[in-house]
Protein backbone atom coordinates (compact mmCIF):
# COMPACT_ATOMS: atom_id res chain seq x y z
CA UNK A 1 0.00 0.00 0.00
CA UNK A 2 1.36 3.11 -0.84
CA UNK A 3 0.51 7.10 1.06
CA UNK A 4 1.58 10.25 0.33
CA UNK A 5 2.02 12.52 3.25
CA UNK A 6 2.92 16.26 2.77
CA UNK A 7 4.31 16.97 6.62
CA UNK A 8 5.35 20.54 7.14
CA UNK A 9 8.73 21.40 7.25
CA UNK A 10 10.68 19.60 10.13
CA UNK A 11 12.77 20.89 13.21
CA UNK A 12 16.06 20.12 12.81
CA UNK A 13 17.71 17.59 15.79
CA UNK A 14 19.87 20.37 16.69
CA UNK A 15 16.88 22.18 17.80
CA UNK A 16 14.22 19.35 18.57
CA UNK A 17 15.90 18.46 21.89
CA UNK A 18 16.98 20.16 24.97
CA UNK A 19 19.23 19.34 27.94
CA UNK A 20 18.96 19.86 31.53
CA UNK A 21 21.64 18.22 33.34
CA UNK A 22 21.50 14.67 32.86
CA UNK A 23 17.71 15.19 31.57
CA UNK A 24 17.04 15.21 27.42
CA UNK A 25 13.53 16.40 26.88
CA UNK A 26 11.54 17.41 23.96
CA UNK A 27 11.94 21.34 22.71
CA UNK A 28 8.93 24.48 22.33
CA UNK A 29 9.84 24.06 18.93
CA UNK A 30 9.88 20.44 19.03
CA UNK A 31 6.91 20.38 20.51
CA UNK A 32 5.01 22.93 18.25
CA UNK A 33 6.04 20.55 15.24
CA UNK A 34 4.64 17.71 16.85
CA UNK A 35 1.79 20.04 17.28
CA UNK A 36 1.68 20.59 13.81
CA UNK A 37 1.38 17.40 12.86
CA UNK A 38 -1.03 16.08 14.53
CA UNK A 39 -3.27 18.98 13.26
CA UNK A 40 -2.42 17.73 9.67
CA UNK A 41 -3.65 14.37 10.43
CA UNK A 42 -7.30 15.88 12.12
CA UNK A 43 -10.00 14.65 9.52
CA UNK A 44 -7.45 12.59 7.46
CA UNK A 45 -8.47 8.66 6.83
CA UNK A 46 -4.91 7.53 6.85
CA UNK A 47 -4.28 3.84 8.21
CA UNK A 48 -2.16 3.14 11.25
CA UNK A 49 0.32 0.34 10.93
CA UNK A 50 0.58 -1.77 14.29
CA UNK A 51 3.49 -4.32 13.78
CA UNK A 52 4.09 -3.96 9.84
CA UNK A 53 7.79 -3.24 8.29
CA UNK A 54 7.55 0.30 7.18
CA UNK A 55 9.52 1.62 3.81
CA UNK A 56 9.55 5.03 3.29
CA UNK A 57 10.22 7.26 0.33
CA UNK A 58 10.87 10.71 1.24
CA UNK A 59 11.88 14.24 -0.56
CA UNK A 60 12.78 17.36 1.24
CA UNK A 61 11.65 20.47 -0.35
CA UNK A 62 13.01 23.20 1.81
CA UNK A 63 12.46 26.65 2.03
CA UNK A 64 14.99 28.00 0.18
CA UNK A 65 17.68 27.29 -2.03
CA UNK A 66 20.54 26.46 -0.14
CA UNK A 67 22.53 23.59 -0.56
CA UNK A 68 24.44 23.51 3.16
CA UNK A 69 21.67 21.06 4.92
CA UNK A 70 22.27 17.93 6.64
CA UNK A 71 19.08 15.92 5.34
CA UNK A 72 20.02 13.49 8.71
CA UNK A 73 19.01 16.31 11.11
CA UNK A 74 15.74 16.34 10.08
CA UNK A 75 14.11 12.94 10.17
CA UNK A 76 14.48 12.05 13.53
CA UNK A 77 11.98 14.94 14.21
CA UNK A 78 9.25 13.91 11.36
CA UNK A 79 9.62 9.99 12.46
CA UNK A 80 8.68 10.77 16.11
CA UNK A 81 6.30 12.60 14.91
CA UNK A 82 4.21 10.02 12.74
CA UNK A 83 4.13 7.47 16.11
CA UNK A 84 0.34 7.44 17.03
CA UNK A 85 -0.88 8.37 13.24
CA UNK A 86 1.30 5.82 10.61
CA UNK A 87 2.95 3.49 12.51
CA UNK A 88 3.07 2.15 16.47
CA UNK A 89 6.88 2.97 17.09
CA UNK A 90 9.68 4.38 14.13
CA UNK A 91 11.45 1.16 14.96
CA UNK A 92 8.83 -0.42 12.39
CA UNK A 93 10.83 1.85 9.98
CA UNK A 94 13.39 -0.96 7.98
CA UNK A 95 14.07 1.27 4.95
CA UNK A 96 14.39 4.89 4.65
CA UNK A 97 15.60 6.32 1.53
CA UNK A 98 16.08 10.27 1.83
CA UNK A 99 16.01 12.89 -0.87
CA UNK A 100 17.26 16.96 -0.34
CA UNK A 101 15.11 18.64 -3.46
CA UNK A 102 17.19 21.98 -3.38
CA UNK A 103 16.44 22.73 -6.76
CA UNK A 104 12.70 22.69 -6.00
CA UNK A 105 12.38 24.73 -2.57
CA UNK A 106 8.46 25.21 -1.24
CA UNK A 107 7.35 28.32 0.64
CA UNK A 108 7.71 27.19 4.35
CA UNK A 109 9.61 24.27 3.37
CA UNK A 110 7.59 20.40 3.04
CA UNK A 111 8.29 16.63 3.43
């Protein structure tokens, strides 16, 4: 079965989590783009995948033009986020194949 998302441009790890001391917790702006998320999924009929192997096809379109991003920092963000509404737990993820669309940038960036 194959679905097409269009998630809103992620948080980059740098900026998803925060440390206090010994304690790692979730970001504001983590926590706004998990936010957003969820609102994209409101009144959506997209099927949740308990225990299935999940392979996932995925193309950046960023904001701008720039070439200098690290396409890495930005899925942990967008996997965490899709735990409730694709799939149980990202570990159900087996095959991720990334693309950085530079030449085709979207207003507010997409995924």
């Amino acid at each position: 079965m194959e679905i097409k998302l269009y998630l809103p441009w992620p948080v980059s790890v740098n900026l998803y989590y925060r440390r206090a001391g010994y304690k790692v917790y979730l970001s504001p702006k983590g926590r706004a783009y998990k936010a957003n998320v969820a609102d994209y999924f409101k009144g959506r009929d997209v099927p949740i995948f308990p225990e299935e192997r999940i392979y996932l096809d995925v193309k950046y379109h960023p904001p701008d033009r720039r070439e200098k991003r690290d396409v890495d920092n930005f899925s942990k963000c967008w996997m965490d986020s899709l735990i409730g509404f694709l799939y149980t737990d990202d570990s159900q993820v087996k095959k991720l194949h990334q693309e950085m669309l530079t030449d085709t940038p979207k207003k507010g960036g997409q995924v």
